[in-house]
C-alpha atoms as a PDB file:
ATOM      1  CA  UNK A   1       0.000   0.000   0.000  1.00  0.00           C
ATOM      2  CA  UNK A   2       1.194   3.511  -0.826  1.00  0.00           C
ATOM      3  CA  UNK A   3       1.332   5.978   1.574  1.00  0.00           C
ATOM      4  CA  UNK A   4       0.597   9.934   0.806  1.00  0.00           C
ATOM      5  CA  UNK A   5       3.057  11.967  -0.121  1.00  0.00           C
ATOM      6  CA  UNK A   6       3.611  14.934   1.544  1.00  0.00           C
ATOM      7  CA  UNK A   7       5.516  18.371   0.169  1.00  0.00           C
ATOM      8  CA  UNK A   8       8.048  19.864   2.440  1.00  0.00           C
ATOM      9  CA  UNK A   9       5.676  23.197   2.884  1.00  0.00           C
ATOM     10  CA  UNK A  10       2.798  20.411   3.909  1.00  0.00           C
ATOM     11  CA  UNK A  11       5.129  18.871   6.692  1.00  0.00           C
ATOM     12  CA  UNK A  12       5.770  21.713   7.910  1.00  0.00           C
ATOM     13  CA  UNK A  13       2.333  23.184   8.479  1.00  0.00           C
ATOM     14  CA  UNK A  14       1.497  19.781   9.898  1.00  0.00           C
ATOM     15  CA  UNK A  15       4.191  20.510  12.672  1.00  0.00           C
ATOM     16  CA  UNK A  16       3.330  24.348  13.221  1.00  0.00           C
ATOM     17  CA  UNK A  17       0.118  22.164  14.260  1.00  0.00           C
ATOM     18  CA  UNK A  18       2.145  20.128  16.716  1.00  0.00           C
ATOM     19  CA  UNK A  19       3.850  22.875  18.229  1.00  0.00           C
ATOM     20  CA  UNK A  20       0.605  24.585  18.622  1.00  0.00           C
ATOM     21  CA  UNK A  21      -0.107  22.084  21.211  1.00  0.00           C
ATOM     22  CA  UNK A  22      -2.123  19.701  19.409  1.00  0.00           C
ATOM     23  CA  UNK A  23      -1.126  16.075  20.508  1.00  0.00           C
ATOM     24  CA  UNK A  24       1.211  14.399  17.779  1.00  0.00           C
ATOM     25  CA  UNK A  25      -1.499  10.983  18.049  1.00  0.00           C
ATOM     26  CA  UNK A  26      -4.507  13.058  17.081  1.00  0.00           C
ATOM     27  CA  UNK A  27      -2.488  14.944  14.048  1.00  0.00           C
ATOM     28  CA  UNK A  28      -1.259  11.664  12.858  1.00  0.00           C
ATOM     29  CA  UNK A  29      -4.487  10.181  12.691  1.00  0.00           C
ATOM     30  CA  UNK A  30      -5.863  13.437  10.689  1.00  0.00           C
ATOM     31  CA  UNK A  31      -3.210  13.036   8.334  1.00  0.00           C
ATOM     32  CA  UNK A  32      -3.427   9.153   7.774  1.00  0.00           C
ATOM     33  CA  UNK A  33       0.791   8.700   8.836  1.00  0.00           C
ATOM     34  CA  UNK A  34       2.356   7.723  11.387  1.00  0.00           C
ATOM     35  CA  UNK A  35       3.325   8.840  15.028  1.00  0.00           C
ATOM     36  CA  UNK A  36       6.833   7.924  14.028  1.00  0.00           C
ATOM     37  CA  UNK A  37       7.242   9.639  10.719  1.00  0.00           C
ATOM     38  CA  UNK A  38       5.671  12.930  12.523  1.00  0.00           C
ATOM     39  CA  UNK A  39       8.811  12.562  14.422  1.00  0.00           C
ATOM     40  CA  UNK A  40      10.686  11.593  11.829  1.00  0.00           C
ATOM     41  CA  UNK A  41       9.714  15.052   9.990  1.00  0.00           C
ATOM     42  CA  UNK A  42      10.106  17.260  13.660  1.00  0.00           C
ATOM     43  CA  UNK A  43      13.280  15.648  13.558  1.00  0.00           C
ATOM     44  CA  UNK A  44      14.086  17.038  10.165  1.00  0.00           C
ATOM     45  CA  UNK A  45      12.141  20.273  10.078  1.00  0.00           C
ATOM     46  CA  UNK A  46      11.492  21.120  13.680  1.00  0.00           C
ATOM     47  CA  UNK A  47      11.769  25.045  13.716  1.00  0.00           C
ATOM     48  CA  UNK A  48      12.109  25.645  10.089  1.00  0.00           C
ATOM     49  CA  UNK A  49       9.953  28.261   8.454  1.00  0.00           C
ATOM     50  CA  UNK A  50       8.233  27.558   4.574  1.00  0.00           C
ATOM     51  CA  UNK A  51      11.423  29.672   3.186  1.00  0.00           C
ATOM     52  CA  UNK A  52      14.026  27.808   4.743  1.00  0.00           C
ATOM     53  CA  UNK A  53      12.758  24.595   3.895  1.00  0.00           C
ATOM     54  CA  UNK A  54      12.779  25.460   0.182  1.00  0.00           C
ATOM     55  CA  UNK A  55      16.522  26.748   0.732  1.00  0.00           C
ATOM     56  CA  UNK A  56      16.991  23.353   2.008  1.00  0.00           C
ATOM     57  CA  UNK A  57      15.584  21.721  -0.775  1.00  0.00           C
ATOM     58  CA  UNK A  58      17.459  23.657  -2.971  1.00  0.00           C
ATOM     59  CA  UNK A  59      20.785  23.405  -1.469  1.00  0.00           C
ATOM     60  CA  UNK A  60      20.081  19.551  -1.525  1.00  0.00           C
ATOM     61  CA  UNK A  61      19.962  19.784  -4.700  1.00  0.00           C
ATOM     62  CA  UNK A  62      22.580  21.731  -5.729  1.00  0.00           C
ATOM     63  CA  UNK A  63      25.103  19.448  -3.238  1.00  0.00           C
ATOM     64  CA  UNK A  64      23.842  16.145  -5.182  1.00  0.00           C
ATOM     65  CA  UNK A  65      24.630  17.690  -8.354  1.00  0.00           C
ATOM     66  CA  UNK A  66      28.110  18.772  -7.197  1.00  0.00           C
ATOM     67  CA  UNK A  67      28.328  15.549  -6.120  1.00  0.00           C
ATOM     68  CA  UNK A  68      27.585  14.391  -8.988  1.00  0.00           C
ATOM     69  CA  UNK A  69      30.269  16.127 -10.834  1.00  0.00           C
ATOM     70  CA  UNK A  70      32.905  15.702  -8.650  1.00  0.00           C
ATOM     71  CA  UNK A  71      32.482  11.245  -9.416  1.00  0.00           C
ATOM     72  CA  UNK A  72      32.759  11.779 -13.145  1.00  0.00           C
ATOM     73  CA  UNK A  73      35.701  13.887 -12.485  1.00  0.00           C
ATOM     74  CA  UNK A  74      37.059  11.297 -10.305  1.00  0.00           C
ATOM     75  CA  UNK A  75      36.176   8.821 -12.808  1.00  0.00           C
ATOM     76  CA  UNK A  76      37.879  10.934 -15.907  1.00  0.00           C
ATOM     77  CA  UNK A  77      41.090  11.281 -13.959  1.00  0.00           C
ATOM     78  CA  UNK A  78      41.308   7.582 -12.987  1.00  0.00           C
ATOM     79  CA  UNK A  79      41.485   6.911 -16.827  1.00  0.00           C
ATOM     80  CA  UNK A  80      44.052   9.080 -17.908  1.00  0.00           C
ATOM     81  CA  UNK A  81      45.427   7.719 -15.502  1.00  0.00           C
ATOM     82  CA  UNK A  82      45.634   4.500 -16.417  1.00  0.00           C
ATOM     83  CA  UNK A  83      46.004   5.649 -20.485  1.00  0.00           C
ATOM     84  CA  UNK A  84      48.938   7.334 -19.014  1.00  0.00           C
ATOM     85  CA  UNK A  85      50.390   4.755 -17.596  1.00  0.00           C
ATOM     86  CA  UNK A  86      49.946   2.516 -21.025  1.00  0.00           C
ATOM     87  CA  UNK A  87      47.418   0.266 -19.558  1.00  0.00           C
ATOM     88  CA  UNK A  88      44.357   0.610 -22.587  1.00  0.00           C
END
């Protein structure tokens, strides 16, 4: 069964909720997920504001595409390496 999927701006409206002082059980049930993955997203987002969590989102993104980048380099280099070193 797949669960809902929830946007970052959604979670954290869910835990302004929360922090409001209604009980984590009772949101969890509204929102058909679990107690755990409320804490789960607390965890993740407690204290964050809409703005920040997009700036997180983005900067995500940005560090898995540098990440990205950085491999094929790695990858490029290890085979002039070895082309280098006559091993083709």
């Amino acid at each position: 069964m797949k669960g809902k999927r929830y946007t970052e701006e959604q979670i954290v409206r869910i835990l302004g909720e929360v922090s409001s002082g209604r009980s984590i059980a009772e949101t969890a049930r509204q929102y058909s997920v679990s107690e755990g993955t409320i804490y789960r997203w607390r965890k993740k987002f407690g204290g964050m504001e809409i703005s920040e969590v997009r700036r997180l989102k983005e900067l995500e993104a940005e560090n898995a595409r540098l990440r990205r980048i950085v491999a094929q380099q790695a990858m490029d280099n290890d085979a002039l390496k070895e082309l280098l070193r006559g091993k083709w």
